[in-house]
Protein backbone atom coordinates (compact mmCIF):
# COMPACT_ATOMS: atom_id res chain seq x y z
CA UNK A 1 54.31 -154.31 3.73
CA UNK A 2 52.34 -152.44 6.26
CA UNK A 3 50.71 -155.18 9.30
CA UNK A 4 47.12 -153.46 10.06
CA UNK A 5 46.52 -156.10 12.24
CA UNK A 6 48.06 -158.97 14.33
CA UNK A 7 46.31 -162.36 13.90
CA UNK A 8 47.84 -164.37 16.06
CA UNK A 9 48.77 -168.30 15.94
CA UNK A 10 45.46 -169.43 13.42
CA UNK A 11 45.38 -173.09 11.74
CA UNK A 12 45.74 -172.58 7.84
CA UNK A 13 42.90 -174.68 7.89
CA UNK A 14 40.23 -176.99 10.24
CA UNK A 15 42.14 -179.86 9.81
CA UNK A 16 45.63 -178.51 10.38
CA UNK A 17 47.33 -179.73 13.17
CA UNK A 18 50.06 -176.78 13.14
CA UNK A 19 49.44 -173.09 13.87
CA UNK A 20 51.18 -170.75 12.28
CA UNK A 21 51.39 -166.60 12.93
CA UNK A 22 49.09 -164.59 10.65
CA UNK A 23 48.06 -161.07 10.24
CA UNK A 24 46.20 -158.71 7.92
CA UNK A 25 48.36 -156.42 5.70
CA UNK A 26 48.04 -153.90 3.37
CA UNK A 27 49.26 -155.02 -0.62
CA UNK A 28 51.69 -152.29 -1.12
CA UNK A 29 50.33 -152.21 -4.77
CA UNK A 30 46.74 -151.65 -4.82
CA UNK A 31 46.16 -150.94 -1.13
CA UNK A 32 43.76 -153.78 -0.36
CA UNK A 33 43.76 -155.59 2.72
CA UNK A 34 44.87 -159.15 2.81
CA UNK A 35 45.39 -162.35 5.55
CA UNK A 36 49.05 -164.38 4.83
CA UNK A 37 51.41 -166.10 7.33
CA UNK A 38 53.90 -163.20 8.91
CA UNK A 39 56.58 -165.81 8.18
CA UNK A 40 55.94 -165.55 4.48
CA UNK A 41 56.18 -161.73 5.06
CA UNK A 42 59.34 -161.81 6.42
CA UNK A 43 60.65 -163.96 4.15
CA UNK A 44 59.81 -161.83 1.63
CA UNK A 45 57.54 -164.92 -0.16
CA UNK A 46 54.92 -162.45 0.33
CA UNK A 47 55.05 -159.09 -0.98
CA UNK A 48 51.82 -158.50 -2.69
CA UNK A 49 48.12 -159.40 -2.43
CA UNK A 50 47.57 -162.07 -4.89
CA UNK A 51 45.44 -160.07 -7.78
CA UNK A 52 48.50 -157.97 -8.02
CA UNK A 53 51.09 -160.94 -7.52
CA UNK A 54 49.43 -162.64 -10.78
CA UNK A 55 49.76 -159.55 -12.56
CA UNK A 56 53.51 -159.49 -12.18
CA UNK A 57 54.17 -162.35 -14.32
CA UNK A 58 53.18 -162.54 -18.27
CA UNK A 59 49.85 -164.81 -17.45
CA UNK A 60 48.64 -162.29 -15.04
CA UNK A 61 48.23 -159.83 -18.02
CA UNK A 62 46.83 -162.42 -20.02
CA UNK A 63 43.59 -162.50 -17.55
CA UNK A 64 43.07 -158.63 -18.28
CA UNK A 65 43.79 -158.49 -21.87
CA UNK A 66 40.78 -158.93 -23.04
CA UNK A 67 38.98 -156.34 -20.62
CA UNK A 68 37.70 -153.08 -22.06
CA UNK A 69 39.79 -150.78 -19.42
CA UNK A 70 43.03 -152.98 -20.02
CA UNK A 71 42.49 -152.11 -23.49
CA UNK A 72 41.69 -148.84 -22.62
CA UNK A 73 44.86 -148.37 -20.60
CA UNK A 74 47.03 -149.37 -23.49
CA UNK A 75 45.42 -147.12 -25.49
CA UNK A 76 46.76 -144.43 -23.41
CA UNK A 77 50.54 -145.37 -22.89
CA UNK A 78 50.28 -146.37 -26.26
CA UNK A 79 49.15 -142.12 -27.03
CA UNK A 80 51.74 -141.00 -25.04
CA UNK A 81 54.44 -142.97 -25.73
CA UNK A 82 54.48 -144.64 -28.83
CA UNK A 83 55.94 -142.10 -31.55
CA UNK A 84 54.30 -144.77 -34.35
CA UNK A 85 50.92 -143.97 -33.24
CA UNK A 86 48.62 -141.47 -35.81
CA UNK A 87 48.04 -139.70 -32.96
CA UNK A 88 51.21 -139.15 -30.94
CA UNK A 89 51.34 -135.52 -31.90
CA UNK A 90 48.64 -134.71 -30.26
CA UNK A 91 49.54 -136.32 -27.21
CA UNK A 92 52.75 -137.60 -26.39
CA UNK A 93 54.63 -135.11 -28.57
CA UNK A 94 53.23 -132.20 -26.75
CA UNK A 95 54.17 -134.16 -23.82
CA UNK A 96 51.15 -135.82 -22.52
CA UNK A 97 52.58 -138.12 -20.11
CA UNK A 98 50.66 -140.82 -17.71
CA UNK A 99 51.52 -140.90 -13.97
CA UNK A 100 54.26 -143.35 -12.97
CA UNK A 101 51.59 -145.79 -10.87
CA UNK A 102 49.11 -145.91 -13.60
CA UNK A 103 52.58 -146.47 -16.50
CA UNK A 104 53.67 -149.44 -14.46
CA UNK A 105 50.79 -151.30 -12.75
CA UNK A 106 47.42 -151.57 -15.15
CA UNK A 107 45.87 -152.65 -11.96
CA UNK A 108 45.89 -149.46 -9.98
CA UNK A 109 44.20 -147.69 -13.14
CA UNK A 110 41.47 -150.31 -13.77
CA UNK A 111 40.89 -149.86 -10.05
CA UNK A 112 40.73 -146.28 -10.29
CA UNK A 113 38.46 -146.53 -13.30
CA UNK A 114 35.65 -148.86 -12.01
CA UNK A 115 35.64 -146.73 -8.48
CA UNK A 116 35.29 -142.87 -10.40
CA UNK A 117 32.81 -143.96 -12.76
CA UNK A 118 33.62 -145.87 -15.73
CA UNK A 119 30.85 -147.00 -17.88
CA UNK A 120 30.39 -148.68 -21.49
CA UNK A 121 30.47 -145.45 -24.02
CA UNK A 122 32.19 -143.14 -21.66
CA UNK A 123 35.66 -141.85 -22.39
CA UNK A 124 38.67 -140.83 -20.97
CA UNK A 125 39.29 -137.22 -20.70
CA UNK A 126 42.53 -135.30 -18.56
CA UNK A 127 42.11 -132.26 -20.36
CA UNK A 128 39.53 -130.68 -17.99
CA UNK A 129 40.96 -131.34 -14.86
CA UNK A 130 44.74 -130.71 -15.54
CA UNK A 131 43.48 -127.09 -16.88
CA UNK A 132 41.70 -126.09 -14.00
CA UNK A 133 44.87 -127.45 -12.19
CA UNK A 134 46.81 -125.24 -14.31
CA UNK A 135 48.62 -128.44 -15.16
CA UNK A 136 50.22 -128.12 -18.91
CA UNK A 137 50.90 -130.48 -20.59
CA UNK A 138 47.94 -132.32 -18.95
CA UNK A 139 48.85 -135.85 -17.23
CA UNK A 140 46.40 -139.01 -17.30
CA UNK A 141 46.43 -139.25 -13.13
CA UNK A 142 43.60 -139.48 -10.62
CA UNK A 143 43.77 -136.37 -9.69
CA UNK A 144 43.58 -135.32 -13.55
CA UNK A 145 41.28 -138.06 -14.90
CA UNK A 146 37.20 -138.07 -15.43
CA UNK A 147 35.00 -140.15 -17.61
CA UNK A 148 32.95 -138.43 -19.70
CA UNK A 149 30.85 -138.87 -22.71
CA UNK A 150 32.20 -138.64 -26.17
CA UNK A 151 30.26 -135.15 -26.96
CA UNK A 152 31.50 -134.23 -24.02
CA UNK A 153 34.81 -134.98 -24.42
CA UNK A 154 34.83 -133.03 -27.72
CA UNK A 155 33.63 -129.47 -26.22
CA UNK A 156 36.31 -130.15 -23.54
CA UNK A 157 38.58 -130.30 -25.97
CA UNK A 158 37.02 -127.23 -28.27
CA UNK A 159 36.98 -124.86 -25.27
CA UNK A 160 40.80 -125.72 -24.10
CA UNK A 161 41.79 -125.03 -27.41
């Protein structure tokens, strides 16, 4: 984990009577910035933030089923991925793929999503992007992705054809 900066001997809390070293670091998962004890750190106790620490275990993902963009990132793994799907063919059988940090940590796409624009009624569309990127198959990635609206969506998908 990357220090950004050096704390220094803090009490946990007011009425602590030991100090302890802390320091700001960087969550290696989702980039935020968070304050833990550089003994934990070392220790390797702490290797995460704790929004992505809870998502690591089976509860975690229990706290964003039930979100629209969890949902919404399933829906796209499940495109790509899952051969059972209606529409595999379409996607991951012309090898549509999503980008390893979105495939393994929901959390870095629902990030991504609520900071580029996501909305209630707007879809997800990599078509667009990865063909002006000359990208082919497209890839669901940031640099790929853009929420659009569902007529939208459907020109973008006339005019690629």
């Amino acid at each position: 984990m990357k220090l950004i900066k050096d704390l220094g001997y803090l009490y946990a809390k007011p009425t602590s009577v030991q100090s302890r070293l802390y320091g700001i670091y960087e969550c290696p998962k989702c980039a935020k910035h968070f304050k833990t004890m550089t003994a934990n750190v070392l220790s390797r106790k702490s290797t995460q933030c704790r929004h992505c620490a809870s998502l690591n275990n089976n509860s975690g993902y229990h706290n964003l089923s039930d979100t629209k963009l969890y949902k919404v990132w399933t829906g796209m793994k499940q495109r790509c991925y899952d051969s059972n799907r209606d529409n595999y063919e379409r996607y991951g059988g012309r090898g549509v793929k999503v980008c390893k940090e979105w495939l393994r940590y929901p959390v870095a796409f629902i990030n991504w999503a609520e900071a580029n624009g996501y909305a209630k009624g707007l879809q997800l569309d990599k078509d667009e992007l990865s063909y002006k990127l000359g990208i082919n198959p497209p890839i669901y990635s940031p640099e790929t992705c853009q929420f659009v609206t569902p007529q939208r969506n459907r020109i973008i998908t006339e005019e690629i054809k």
